[in-house]
N, C-alpha and C. Protein backbone atom coordinates (compact mmCIF):
# COMPACT_ATOMS: atom_id res chain seq x y z
N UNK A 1 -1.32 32.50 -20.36
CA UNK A 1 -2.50 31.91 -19.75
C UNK A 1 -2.50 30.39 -19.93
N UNK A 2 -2.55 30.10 -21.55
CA UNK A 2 -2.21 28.05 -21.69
C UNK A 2 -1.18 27.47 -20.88
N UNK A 3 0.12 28.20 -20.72
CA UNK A 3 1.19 27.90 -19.83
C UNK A 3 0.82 27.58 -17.96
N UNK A 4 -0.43 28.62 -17.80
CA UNK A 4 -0.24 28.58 -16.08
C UNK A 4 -0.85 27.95 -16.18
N UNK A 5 -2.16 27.00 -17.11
CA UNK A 5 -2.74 26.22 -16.60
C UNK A 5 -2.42 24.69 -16.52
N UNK A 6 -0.80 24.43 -17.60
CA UNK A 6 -0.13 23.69 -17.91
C UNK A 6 0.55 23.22 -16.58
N UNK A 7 1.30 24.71 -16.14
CA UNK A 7 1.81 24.09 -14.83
C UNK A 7 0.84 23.65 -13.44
N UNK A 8 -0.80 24.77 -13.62
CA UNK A 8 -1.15 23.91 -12.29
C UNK A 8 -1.97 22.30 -12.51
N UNK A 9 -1.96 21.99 -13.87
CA UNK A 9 -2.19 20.74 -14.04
C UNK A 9 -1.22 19.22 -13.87
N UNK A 10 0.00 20.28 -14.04
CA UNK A 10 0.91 19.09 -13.85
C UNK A 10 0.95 19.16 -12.11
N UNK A 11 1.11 20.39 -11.33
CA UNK A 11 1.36 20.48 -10.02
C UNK A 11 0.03 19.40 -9.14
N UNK A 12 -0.98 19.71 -9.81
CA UNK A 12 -2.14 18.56 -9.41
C UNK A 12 -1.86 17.16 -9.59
N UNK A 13 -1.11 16.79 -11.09
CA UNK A 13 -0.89 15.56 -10.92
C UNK A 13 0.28 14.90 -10.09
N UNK A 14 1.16 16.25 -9.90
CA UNK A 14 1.95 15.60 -8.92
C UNK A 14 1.93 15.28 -7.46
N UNK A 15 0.57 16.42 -7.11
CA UNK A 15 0.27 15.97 -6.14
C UNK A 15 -0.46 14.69 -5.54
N UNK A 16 -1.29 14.55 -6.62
CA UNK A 16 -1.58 13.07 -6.70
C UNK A 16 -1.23 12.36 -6.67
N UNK A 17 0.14 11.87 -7.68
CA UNK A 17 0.98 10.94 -7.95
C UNK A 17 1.60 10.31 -6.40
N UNK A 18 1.84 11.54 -5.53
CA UNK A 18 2.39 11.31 -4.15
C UNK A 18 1.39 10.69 -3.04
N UNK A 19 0.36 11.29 -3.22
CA UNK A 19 -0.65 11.13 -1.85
C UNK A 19 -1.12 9.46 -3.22
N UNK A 20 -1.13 9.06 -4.02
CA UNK A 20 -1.65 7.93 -4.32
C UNK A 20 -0.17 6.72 -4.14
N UNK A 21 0.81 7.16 -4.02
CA UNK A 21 2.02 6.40 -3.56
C UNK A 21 2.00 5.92 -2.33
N UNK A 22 1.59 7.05 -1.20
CA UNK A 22 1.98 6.81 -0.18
C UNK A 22 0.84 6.50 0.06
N UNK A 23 -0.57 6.06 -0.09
CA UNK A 23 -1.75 5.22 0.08
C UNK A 23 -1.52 3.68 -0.49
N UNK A 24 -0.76 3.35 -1.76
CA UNK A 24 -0.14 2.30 -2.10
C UNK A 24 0.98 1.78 -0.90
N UNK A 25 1.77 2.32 -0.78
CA UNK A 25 2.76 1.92 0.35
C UNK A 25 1.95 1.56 1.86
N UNK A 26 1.57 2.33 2.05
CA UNK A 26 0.40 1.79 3.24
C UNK A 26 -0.12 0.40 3.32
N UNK A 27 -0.86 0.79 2.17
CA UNK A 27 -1.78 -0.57 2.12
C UNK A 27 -0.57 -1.91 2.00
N UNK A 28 0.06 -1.66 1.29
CA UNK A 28 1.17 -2.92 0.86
C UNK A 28 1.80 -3.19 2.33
N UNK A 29 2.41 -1.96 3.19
CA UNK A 29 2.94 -2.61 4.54
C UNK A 29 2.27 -3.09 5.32
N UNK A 30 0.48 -2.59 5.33
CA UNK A 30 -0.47 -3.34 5.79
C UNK A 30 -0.78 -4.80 5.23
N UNK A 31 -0.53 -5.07 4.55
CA UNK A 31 -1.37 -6.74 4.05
C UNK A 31 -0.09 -6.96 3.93
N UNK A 32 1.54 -6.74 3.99
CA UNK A 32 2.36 -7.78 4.00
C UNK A 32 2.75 -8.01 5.83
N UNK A 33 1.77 -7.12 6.68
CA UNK A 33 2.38 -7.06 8.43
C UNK A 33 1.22 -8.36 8.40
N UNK A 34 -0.05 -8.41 8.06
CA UNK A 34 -1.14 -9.29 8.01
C UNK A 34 -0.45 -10.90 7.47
N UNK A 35 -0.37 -10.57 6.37
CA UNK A 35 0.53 -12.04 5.74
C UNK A 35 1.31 -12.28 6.74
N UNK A 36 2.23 -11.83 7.49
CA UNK A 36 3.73 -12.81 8.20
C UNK A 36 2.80 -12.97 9.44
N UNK A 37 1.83 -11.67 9.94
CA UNK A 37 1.18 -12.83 11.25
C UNK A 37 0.41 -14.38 11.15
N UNK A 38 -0.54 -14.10 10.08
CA UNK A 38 -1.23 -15.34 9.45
C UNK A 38 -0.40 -16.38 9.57
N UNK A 39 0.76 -16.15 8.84
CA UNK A 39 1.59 -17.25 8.76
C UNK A 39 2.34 -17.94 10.08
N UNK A 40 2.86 -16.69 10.88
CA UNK A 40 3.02 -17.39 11.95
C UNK A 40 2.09 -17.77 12.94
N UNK A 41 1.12 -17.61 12.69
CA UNK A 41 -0.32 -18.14 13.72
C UNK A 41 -0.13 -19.28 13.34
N UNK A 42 -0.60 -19.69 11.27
CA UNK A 42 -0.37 -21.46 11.05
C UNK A 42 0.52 -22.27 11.83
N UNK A 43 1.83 -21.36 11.61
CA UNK A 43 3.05 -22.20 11.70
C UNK A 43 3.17 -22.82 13.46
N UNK A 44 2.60 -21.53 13.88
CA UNK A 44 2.95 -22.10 15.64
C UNK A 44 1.67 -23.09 16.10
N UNK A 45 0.84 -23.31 15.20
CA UNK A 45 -0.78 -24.08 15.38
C UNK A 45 -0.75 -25.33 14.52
N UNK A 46 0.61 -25.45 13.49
CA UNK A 46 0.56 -26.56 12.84
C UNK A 46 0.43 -28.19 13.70
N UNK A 47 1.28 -28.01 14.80
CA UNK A 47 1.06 -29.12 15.39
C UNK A 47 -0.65 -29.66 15.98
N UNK A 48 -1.24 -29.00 15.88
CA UNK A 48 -2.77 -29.15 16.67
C UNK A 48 -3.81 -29.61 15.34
N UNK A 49 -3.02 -29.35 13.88
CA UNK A 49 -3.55 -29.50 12.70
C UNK A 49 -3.85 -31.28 12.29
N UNK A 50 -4.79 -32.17 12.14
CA UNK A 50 -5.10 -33.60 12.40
C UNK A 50 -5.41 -33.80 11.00
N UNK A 51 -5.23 -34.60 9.80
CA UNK A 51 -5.71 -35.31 8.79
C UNK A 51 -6.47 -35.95 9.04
């Protein structure tokens, strides 16, 4: 009985471990696709930029 609940605790955390990876990976390919547009918006608008 201590054993099955051993394994469906670990099987929970592994399921977690995955669906919280691939919510990390998301978000990270999201705000680094955001970062390189930003940047190239500056970069192609730098000339219009006045001190």
């Amino acid at each position: 009985m201590n054993m099955e609940r051993i394994y469906k605790t670990m099987r929970n955390v592994g399921a977690g471990s995955i669906a919280m990876g691939i919510v990390i990976a998301t978000v990270g390919l999201t705000v680094g696709t955001v970062s390189i547009i930003t940047g190239a918006i500056l970069l192609k608008r730098k000339s219009e930029i006045e001190f």
